[in-house]
C-alpha atoms as a PDB file:
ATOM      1  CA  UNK A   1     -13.188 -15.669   5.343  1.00  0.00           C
ATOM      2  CA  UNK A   2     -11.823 -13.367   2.895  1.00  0.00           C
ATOM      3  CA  UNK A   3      -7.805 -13.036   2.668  1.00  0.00           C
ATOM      4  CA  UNK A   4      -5.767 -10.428   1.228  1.00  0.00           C
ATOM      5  CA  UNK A   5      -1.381 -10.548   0.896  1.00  0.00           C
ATOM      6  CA  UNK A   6       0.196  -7.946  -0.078  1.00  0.00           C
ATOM      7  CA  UNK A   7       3.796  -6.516   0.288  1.00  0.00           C
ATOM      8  CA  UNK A   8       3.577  -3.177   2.381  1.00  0.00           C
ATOM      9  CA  UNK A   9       3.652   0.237   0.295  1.00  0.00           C
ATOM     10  CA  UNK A  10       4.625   3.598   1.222  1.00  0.00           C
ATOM     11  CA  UNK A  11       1.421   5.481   0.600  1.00  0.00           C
ATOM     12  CA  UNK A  12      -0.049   3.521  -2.153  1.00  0.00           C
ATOM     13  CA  UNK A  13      -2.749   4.440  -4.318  1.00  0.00           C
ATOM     14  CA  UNK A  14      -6.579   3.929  -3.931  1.00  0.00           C
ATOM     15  CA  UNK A  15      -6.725  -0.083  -5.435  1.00  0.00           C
ATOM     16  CA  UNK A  16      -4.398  -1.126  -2.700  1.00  0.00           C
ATOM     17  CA  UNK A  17      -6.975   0.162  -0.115  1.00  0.00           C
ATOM     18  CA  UNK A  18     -10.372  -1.480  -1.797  1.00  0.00           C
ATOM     19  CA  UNK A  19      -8.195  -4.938  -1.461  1.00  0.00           C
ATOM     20  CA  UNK A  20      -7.906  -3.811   2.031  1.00  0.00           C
ATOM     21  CA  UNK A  21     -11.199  -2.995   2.637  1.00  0.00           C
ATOM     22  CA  UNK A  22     -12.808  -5.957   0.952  1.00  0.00           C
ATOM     23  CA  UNK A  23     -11.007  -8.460   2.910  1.00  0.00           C
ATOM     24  CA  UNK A  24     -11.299  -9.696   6.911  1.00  0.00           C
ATOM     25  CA  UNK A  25      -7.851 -10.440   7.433  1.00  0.00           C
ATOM     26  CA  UNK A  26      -4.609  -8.541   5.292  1.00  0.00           C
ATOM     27  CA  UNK A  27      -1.456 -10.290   5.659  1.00  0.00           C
ATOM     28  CA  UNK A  28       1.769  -7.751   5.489  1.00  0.00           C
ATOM     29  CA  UNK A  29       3.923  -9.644   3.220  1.00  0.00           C
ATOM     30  CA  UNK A  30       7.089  -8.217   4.669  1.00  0.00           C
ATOM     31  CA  UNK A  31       9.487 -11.368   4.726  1.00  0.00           C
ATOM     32  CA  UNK A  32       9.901 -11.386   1.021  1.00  0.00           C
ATOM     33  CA  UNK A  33      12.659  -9.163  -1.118  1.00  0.00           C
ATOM     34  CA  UNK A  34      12.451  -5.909  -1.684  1.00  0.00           C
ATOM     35  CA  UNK A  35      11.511  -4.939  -5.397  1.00  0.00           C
ATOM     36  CA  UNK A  36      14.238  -2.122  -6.436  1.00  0.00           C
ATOM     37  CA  UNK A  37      12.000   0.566  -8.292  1.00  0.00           C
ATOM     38  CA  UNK A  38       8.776  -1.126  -6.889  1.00  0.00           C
ATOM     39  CA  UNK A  39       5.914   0.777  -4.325  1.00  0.00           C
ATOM     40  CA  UNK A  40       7.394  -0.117  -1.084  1.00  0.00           C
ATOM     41  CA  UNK A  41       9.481   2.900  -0.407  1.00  0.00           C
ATOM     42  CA  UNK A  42       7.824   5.634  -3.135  1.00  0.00           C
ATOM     43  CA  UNK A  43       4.936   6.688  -4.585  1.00  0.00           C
ATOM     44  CA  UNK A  44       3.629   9.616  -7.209  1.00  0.00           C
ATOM     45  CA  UNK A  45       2.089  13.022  -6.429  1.00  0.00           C
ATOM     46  CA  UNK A  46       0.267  15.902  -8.187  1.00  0.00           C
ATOM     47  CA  UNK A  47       3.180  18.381  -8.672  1.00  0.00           C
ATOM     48  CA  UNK A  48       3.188  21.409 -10.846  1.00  0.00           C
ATOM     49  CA  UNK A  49       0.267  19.479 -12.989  1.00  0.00           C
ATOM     50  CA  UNK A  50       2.273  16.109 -13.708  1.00  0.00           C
ATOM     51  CA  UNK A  51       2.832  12.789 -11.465  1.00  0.00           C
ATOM     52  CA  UNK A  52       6.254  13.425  -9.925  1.00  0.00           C
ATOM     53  CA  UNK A  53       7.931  10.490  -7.444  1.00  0.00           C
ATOM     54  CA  UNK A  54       8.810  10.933  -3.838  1.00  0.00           C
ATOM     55  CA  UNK A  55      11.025   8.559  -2.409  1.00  0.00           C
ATOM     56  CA  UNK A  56      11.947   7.556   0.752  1.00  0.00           C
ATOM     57  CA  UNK A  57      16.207   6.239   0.298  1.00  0.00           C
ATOM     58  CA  UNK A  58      17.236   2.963   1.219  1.00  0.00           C
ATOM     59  CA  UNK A  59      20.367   1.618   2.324  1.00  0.00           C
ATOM     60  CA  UNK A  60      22.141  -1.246  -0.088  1.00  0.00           C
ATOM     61  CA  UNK A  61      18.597  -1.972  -2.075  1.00  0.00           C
ATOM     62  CA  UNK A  62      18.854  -5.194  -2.513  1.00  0.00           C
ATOM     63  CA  UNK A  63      16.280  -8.674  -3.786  1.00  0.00           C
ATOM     64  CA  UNK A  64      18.586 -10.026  -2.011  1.00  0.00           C
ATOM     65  CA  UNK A  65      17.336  -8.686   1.260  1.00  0.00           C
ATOM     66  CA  UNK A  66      13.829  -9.015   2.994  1.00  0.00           C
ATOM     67  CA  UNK A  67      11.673  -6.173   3.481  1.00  0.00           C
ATOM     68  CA  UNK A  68      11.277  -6.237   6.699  1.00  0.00           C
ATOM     69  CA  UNK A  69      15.159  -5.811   6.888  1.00  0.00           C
ATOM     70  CA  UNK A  70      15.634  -3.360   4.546  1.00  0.00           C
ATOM     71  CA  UNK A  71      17.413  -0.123   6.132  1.00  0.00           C
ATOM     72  CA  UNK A  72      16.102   3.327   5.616  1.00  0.00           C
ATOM     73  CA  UNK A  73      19.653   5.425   4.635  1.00  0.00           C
ATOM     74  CA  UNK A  74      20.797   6.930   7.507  1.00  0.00           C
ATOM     75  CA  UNK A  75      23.785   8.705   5.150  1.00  0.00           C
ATOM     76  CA  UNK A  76      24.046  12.197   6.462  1.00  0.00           C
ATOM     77  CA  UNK A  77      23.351  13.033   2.631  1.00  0.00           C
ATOM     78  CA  UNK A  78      19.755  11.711   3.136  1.00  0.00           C
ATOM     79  CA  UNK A  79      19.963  12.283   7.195  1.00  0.00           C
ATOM     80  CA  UNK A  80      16.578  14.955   6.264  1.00  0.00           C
ATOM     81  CA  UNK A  81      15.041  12.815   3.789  1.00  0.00           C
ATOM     82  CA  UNK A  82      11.643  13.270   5.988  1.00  0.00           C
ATOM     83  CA  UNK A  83      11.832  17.242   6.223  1.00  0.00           C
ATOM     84  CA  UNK A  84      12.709  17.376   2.116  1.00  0.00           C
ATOM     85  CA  UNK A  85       9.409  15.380   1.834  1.00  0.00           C
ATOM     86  CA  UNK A  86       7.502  16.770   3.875  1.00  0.00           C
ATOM     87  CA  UNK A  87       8.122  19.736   2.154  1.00  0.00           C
ATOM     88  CA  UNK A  88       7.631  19.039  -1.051  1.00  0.00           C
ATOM     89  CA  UNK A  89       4.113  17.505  -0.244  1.00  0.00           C
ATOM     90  CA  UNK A  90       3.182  21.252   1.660  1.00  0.00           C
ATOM     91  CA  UNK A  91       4.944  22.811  -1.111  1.00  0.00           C
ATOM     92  CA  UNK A  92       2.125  20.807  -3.878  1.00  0.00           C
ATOM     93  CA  UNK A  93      -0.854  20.517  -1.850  1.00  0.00           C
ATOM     94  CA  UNK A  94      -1.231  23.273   0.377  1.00  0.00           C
ATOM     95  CA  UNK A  95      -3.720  25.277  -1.324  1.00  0.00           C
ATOM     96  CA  UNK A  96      -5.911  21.308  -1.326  1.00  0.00           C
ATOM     97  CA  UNK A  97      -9.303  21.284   0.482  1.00  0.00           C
ATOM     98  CA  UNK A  98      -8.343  18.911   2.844  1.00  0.00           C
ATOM     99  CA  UNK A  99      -4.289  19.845   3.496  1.00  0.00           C
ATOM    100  CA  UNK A 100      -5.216  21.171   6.932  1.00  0.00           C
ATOM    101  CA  UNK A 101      -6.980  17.657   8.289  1.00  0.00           C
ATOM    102  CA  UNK A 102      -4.410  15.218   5.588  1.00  0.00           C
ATOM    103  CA  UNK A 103      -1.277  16.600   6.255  1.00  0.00           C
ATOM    104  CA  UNK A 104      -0.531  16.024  10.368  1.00  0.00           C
ATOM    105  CA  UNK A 105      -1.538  12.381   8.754  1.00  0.00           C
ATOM    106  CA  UNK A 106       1.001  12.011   6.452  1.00  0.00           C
ATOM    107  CA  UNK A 107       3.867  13.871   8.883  1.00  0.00           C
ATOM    108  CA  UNK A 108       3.260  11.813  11.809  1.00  0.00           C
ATOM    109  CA  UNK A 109       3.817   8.688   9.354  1.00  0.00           C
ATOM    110  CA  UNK A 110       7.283  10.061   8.297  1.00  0.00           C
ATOM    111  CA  UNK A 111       8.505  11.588  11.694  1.00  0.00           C
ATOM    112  CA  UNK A 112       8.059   8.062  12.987  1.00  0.00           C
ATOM    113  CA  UNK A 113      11.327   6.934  14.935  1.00  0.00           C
ATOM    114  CA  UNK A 114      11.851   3.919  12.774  1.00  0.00           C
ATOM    115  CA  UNK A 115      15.114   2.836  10.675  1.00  0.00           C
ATOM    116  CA  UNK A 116      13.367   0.146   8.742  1.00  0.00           C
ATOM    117  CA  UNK A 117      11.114   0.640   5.355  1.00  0.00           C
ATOM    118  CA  UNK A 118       8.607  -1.779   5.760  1.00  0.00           C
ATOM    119  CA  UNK A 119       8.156  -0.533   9.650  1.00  0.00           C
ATOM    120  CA  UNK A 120       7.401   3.009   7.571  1.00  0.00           C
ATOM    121  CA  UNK A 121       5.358   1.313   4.905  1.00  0.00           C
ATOM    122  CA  UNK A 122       2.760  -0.669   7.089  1.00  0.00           C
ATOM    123  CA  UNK A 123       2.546   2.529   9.238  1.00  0.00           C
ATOM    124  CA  UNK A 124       0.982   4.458   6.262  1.00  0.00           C
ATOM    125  CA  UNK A 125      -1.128   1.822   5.383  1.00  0.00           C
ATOM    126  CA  UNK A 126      -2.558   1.630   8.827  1.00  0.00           C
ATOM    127  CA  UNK A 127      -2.365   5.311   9.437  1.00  0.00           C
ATOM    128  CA  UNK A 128      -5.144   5.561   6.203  1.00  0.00           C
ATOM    129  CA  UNK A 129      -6.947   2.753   7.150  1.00  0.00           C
ATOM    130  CA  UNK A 130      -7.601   4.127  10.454  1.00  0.00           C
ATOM    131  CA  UNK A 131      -8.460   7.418   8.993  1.00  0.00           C
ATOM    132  CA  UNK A 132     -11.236   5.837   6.972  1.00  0.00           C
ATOM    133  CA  UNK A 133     -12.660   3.269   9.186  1.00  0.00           C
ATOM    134  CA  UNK A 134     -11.394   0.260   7.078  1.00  0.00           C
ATOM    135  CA  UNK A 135     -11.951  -2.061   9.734  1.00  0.00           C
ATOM    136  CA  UNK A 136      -9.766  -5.414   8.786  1.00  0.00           C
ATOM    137  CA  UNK A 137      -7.727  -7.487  10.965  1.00  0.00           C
ATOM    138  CA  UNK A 138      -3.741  -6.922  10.301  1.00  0.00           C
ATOM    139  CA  UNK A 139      -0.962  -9.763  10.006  1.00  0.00           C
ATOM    140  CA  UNK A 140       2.720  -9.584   9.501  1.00  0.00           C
ATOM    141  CA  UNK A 141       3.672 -12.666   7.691  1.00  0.00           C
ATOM    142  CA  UNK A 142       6.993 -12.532   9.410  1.00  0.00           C
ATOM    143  CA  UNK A 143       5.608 -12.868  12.987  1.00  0.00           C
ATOM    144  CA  UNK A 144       2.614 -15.403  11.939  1.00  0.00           C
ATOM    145  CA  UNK A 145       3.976 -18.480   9.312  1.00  0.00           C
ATOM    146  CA  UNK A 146       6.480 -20.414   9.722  1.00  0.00           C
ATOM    147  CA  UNK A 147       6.706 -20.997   5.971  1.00  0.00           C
ATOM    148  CA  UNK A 148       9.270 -18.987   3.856  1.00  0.00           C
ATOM    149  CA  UNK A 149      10.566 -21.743   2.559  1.00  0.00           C
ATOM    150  CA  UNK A 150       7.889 -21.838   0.613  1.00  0.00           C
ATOM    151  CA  UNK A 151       7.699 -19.585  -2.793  1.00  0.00           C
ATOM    152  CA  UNK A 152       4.959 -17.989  -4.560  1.00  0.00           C
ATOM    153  CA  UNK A 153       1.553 -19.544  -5.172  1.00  0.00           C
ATOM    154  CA  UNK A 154       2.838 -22.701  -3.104  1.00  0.00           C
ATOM    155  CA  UNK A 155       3.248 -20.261  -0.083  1.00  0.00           C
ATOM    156  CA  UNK A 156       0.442 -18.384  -0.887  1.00  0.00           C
ATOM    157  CA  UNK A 157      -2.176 -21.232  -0.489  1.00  0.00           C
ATOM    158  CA  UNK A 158      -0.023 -22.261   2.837  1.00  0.00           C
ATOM    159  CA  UNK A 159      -0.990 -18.949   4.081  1.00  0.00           C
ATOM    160  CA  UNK A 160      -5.029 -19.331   2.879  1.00  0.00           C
ATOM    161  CA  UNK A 161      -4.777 -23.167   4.555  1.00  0.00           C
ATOM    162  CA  UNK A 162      -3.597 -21.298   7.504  1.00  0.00           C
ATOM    163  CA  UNK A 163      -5.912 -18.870   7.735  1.00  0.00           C
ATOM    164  CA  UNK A 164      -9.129 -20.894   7.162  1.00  0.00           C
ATOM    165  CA  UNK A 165      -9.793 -18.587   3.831  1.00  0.00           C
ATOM    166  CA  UNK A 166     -12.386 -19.449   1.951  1.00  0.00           C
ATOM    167  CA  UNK A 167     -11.444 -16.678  -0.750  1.00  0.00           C
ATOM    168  CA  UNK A 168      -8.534 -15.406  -1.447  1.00  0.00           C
ATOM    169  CA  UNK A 169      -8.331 -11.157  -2.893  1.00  0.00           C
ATOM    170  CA  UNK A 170      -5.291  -9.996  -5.308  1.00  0.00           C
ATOM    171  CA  UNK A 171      -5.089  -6.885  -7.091  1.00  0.00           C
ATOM    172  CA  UNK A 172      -5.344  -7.553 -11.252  1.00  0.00           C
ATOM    173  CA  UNK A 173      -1.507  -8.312 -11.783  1.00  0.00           C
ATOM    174  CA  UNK A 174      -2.043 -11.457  -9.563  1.00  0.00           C
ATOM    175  CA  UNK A 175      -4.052 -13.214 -12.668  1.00  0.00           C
ATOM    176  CA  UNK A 176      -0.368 -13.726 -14.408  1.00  0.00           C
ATOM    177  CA  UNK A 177       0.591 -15.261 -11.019  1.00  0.00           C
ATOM    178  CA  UNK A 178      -2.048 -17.777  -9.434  1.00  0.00           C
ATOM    179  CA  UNK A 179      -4.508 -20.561 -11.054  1.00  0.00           C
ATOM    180  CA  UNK A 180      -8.017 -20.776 -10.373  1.00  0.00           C
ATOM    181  CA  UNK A 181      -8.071 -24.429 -10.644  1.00  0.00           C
ATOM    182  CA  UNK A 182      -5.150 -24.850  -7.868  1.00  0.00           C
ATOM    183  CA  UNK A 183      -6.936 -22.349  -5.487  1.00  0.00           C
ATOM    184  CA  UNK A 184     -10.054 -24.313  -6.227  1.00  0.00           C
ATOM    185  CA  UNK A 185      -8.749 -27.733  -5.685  1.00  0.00           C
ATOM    186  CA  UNK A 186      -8.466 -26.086  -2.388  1.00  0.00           C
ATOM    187  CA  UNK A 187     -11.788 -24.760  -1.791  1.00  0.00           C
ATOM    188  CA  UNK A 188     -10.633 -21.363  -1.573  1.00  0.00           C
ATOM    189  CA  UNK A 189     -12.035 -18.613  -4.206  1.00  0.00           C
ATOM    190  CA  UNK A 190      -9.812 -16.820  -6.239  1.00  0.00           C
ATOM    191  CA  UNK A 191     -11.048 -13.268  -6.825  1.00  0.00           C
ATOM    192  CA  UNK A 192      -8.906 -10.347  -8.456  1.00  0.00           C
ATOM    193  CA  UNK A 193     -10.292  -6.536  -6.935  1.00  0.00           C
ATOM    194  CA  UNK A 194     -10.192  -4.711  -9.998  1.00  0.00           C
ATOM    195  CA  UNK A 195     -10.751  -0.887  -9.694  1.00  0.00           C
ATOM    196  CA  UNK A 196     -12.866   1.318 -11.859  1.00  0.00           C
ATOM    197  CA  UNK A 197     -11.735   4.797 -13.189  1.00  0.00           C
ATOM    198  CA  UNK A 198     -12.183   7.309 -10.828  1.00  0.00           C
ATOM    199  CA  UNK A 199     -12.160  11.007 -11.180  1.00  0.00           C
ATOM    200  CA  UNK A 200     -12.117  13.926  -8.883  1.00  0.00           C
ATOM    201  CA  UNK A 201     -11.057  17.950  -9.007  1.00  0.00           C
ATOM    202  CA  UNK A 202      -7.476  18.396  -8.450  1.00  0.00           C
ATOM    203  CA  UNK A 203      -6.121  21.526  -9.168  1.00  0.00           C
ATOM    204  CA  UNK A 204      -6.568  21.816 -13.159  1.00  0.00           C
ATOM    205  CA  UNK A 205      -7.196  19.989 -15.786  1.00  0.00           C
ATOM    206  CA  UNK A 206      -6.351  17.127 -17.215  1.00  0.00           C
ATOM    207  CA  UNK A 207      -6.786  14.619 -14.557  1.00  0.00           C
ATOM    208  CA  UNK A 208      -3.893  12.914 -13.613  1.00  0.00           C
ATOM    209  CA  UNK A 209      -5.363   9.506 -12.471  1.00  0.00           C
ATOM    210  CA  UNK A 210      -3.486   6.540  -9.734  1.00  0.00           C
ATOM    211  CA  UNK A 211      -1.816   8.706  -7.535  1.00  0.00           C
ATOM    212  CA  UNK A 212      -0.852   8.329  -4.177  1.00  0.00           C
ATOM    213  CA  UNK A 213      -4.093   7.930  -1.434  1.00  0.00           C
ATOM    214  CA  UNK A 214      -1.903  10.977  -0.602  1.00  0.00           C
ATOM    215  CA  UNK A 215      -3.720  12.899  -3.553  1.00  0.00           C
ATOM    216  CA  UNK A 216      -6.764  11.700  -3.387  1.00  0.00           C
ATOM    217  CA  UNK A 217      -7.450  12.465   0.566  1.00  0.00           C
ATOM    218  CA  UNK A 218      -5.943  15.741  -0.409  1.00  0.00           C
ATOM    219  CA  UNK A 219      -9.183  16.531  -2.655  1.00  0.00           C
ATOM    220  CA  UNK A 220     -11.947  14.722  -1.039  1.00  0.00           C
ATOM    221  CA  UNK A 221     -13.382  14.534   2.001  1.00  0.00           C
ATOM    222  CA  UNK A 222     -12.870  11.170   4.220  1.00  0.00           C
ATOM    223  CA  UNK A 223     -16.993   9.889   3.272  1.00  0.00           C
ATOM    224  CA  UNK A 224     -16.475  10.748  -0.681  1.00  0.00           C
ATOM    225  CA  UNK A 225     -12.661   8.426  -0.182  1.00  0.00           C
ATOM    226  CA  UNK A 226     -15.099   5.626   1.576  1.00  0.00           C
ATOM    227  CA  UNK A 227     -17.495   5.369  -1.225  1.00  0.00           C
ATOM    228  CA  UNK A 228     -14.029   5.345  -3.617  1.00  0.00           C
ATOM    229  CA  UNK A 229     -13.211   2.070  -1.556  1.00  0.00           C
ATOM    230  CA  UNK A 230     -16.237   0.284  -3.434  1.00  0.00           C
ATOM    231  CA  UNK A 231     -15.651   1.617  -6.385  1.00  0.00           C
ATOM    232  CA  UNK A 232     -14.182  -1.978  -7.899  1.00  0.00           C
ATOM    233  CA  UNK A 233     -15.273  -5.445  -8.950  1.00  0.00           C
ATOM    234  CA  UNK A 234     -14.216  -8.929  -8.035  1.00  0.00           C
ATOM    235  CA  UNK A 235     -13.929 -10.555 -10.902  1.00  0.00           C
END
């Protein structure tokens, strides 16, 4: 059985969704701290030609704090944070082949009644997955292990024991993390997804590449994104 962890991003681009895809069983990794500046509450579009961030604000970010407990700001200053976003994503992508079927997507994920991040966050991972038939079993680490005393690669292979994985998926930046040998020991496969370049039209030239999935359901149709989700290697 193939395992994937992962913290939950807002929107993330297209290598978070071949990890997703390749695996049987994702684990949410929303019981450990939230990254300041990190994916979990923003992402980059296409605007006016260059990669521009939207953001979604927190209250007291903190590494301190889980993400699963992390606050969206409530502070009547960001009270319309959805609306702003919203329109700024109609405001870039409306003239897009696909704004008319992507966009209720993306607006039911932020008019969601929720006050937490990573409640947000899984919802627009599961949101696209659903919208591309990734079929792949969903766990919240927080609900499922009774582990966090455990940190990094020790509570990583806790997880894999768990689980009964045989292999275990990361995305490339896991190499500087986990050891072959101690997944091995194990009898579980370490494997990293790494994506290939991938190129589509946007609006103009030059290609501004690792957006948001935002961008690229924007520009291609939901079978051209599928065949995008096997457009990496395990190595």
């Amino acid at each position: 059985m193939k395992l994937g962890i992962m913290q939950p991003y807002f929107f993330p681009y297209i290598g978070y969704f071949q990890l997703v895809h390749a695996v049987d069983r994702f684990v949410v990794y929303d019981d450990v701290p939230f990254i300041k500046q990190g994916w979990v509450n923003r992402n980059r579009l296409l605007i006016n030609g260059a990669a521009s961030y939207i953001t979604v604000p927190v209250r007291h970010a903190s590494s301190f704090v889980r993400i699963r407990d992390t606050q969206i700001d409530a502070d009547p200053q960001n009270a319309r944070w959805s609306d702003k976003t919203l329109k700024t994503i109609e405001n870039a992508y409306r003239r897009a082949p696909e704004f008319a079927q992507v966009f209720p997507l993306v607006e039911s994920v932020l008019r969601l009644p929720t006050g937490r991040i990573g409640e947000l966050a899984l919802a627009s991972l599961k949101a696209v997955a659903q919208f591309l038939d990734i079929r792949t079993d969903w766990v919240d680490s927080s609900e499922r292990y009774d582990n966090a005393d455990l940190k990094g690669e020790d509570r990583v292979l806790a997880i894999c024991r768990a689980e009964g994985a045989t292999a275990y998926l990361n995305v490339p930046g896991g190499r500087e993390l986990y050891s072959r040998e101690r997944f091995a020991a194990g009898g579980i496969a370490l494997q990293f997804v790494q994506p290939r370049a991938i190129e589509y039209r946007q609006f103009g030239d030059p290609f501004v590449p690792w957006l948001s999935i935002i961008d690229v359901l924007m520009f291609n149709q939901p079978a051209i994104v599928r065949t995008f989700l096997t457009a990496c290697d395990l190595t």
